[in-house]
C-alpha atoms as a PDB file:
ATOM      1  CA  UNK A   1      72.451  90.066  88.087  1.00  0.00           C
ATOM      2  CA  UNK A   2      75.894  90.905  88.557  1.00  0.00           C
ATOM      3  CA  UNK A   3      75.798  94.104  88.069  1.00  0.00           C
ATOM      4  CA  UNK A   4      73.305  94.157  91.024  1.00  0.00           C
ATOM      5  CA  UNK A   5      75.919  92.389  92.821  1.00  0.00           C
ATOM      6  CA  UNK A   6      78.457  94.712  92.520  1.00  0.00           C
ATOM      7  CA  UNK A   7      76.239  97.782  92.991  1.00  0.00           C
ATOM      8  CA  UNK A   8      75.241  96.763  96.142  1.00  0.00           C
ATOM      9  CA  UNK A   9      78.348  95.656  96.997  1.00  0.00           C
ATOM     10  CA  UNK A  10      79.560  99.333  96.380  1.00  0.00           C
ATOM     11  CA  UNK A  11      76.846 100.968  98.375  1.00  0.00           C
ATOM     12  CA  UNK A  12      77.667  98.908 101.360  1.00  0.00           C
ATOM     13  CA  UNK A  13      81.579  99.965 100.968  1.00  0.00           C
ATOM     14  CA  UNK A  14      80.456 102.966 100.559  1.00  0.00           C
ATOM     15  CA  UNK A  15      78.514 103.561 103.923  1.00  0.00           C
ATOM     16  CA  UNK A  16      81.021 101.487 105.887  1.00  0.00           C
ATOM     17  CA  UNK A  17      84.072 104.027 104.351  1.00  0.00           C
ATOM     18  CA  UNK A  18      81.992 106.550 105.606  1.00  0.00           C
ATOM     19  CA  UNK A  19      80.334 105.624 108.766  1.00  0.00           C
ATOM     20  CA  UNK A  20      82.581 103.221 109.829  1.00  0.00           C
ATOM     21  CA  UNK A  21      85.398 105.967 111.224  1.00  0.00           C
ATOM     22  CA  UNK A  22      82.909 107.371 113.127  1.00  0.00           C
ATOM     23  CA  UNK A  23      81.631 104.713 114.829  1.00  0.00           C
ATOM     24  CA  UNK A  24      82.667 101.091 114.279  1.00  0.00           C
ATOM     25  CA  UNK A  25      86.695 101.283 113.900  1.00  0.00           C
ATOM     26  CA  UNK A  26      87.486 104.575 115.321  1.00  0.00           C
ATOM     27  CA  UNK A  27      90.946 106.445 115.031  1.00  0.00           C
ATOM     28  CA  UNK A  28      92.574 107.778 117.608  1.00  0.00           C
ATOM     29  CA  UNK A  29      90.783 110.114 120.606  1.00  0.00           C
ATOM     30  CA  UNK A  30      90.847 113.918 120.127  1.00  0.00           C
ATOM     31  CA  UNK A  31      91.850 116.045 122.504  1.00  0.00           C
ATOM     32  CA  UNK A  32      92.228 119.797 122.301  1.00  0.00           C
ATOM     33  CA  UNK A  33      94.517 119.363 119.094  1.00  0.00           C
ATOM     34  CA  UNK A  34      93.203 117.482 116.117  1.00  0.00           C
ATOM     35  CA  UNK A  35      95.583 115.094 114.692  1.00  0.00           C
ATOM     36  CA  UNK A  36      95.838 114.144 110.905  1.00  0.00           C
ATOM     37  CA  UNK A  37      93.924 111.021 111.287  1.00  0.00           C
ATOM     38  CA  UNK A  38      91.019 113.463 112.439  1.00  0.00           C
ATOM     39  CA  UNK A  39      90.962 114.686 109.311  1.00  0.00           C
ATOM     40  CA  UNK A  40      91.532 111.618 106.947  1.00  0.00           C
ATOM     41  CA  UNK A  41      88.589 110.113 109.184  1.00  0.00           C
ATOM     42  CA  UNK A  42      86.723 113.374 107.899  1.00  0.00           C
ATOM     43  CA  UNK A  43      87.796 113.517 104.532  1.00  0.00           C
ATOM     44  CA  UNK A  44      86.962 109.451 104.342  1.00  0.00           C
ATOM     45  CA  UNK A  45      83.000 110.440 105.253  1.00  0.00           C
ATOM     46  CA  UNK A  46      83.011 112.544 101.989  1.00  0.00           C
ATOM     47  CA  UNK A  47      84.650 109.439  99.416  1.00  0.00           C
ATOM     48  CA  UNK A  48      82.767 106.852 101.013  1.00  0.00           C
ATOM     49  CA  UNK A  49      79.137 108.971 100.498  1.00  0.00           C
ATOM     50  CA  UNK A  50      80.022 109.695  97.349  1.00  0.00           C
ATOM     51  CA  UNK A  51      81.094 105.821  96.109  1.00  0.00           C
ATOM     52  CA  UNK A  52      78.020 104.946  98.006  1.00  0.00           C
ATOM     53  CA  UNK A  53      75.620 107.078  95.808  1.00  0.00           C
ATOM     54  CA  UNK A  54      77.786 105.808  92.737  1.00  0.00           C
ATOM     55  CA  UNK A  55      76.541 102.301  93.675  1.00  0.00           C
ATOM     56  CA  UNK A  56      73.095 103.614  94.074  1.00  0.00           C
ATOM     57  CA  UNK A  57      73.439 105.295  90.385  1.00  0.00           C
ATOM     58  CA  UNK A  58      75.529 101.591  88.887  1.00  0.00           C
ATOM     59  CA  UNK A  59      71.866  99.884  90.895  1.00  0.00           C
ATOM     60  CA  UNK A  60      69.504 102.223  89.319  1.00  0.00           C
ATOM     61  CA  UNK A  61      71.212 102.668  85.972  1.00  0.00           C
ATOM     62  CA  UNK A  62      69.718 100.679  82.539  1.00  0.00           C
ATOM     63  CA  UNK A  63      72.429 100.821  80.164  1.00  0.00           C
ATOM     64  CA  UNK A  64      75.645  99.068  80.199  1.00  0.00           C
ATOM     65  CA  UNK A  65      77.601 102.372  78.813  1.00  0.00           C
ATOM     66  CA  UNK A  66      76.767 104.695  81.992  1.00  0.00           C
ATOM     67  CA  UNK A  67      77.520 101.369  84.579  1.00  0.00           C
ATOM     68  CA  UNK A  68      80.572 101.887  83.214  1.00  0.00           C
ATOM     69  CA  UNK A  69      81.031 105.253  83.268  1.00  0.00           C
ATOM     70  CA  UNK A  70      80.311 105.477  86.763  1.00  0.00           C
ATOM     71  CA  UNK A  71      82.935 102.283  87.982  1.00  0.00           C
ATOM     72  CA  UNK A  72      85.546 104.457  86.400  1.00  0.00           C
ATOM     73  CA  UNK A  73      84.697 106.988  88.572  1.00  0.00           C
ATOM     74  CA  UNK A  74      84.056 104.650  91.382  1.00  0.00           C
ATOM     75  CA  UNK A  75      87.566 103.408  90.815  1.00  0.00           C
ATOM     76  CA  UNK A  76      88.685 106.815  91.411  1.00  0.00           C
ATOM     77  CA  UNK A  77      87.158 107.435  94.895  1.00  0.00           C
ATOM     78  CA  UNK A  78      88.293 104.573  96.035  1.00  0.00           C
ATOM     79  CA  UNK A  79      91.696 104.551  95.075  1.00  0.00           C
ATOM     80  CA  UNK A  80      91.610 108.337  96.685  1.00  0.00           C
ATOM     81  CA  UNK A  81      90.346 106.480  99.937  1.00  0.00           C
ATOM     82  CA  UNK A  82      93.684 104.676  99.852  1.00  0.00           C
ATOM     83  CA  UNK A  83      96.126 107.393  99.387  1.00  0.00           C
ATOM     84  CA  UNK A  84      94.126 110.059 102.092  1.00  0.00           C
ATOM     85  CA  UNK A  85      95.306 108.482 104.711  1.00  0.00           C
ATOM     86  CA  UNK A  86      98.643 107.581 103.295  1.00  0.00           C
ATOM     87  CA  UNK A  87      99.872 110.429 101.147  1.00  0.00           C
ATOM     88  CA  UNK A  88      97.303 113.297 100.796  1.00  0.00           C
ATOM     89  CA  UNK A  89      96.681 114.141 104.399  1.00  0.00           C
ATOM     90  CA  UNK A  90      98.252 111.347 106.794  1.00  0.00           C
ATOM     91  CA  UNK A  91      97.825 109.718 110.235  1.00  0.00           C
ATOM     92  CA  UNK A  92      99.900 109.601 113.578  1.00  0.00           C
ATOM     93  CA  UNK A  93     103.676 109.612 113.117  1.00  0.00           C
ATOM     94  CA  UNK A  94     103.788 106.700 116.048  1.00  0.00           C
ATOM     95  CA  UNK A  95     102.645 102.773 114.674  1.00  0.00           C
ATOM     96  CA  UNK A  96     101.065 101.974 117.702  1.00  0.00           C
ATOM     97  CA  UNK A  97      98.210 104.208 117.881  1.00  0.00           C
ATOM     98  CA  UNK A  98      94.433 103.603 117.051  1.00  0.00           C
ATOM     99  CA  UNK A  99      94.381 105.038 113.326  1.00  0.00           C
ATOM    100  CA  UNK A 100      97.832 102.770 112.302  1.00  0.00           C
ATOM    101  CA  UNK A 101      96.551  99.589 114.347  1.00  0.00           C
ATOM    102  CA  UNK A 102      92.922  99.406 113.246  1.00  0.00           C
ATOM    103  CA  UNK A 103      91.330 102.061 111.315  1.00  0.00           C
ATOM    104  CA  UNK A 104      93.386 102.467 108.497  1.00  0.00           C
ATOM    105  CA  UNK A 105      94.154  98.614 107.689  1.00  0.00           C
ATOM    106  CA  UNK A 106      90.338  98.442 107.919  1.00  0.00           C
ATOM    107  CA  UNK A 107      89.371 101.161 105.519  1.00  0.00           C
ATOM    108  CA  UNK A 108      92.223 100.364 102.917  1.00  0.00           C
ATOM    109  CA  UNK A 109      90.423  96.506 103.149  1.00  0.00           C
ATOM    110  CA  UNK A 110      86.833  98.168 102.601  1.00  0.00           C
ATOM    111  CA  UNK A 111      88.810 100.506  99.709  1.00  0.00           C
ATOM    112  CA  UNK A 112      90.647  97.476  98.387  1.00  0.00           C
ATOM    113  CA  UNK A 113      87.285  95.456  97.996  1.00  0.00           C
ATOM    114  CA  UNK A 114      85.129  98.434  96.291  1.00  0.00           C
ATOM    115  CA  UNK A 115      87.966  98.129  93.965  1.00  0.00           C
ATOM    116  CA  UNK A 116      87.477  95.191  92.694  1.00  0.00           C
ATOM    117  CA  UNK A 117      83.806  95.498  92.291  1.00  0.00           C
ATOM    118  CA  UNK A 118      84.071  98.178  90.619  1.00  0.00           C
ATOM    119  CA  UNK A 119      86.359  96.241  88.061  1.00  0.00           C
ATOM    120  CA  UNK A 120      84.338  93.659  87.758  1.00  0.00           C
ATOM    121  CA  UNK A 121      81.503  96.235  86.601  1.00  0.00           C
ATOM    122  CA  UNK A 122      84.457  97.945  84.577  1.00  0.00           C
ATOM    123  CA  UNK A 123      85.076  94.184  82.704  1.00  0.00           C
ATOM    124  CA  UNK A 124      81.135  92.860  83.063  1.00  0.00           C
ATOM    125  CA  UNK A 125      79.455  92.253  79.436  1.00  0.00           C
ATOM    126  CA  UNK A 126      76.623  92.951  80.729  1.00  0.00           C
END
């Protein structure tokens, strides 16, 4: 049951990492130019369907072995989540704008939170 849990748990982190940039919390306007967070924002899409069909896999998988297998890599995506928009691509140099005030603290939370489900799965008897 916890397993389930934690699966769905990932799924909906998953979607939010991914759709959530778009259209919930989004970064800074473009204009002509595309800034950095553009691309994290982009990049972020990609993670968050992937740890989102990882949750589907932990839902739909029977043994404990693969569950496993898959929060490791779940682990991954979402500690790669984090650094995008801190070290691998970036955001605006200046604090004040949209992607440092609000989407960024948001999608490190959502990244924060898939993992520790996916450590609990990583820990789980089950």
């Amino acid at each position: 049951m916890k397993n389930k849990i934690t699966a769905i748990g990932t799924v909906i982190m998953g979607a939010l990492l991914a759709l959530g940039p778009q259209f919930l919390f989004q970064p800074c306007p473009t204009t002509e130019k595309f800034m950095k967070c553009f691309w994290s924002c982009k990049a972020l899409i990609v993670v968050g369907a992937v740890l989102a069909l990882i949750g589907l896999l932990q839902l739909l998988s029977k043994e404990a072995k693969s569950r496993k297998v898959l929060s490791i890599v779940g682990l991954a995506l979402a500690v790669c989540a984090i650094l995008i928009p801190t070290v691998i691509i970036g955001g605006c140099a200046k604090p004040e704008m949209a992607c440092k005030m609000l989407t960024f603290p948001v999608t490190h939370s959502l990244s924060a939170i898939a993992i520790v489900l996916q450590g609990l799965t990583l820990i789980s008897k089950e």
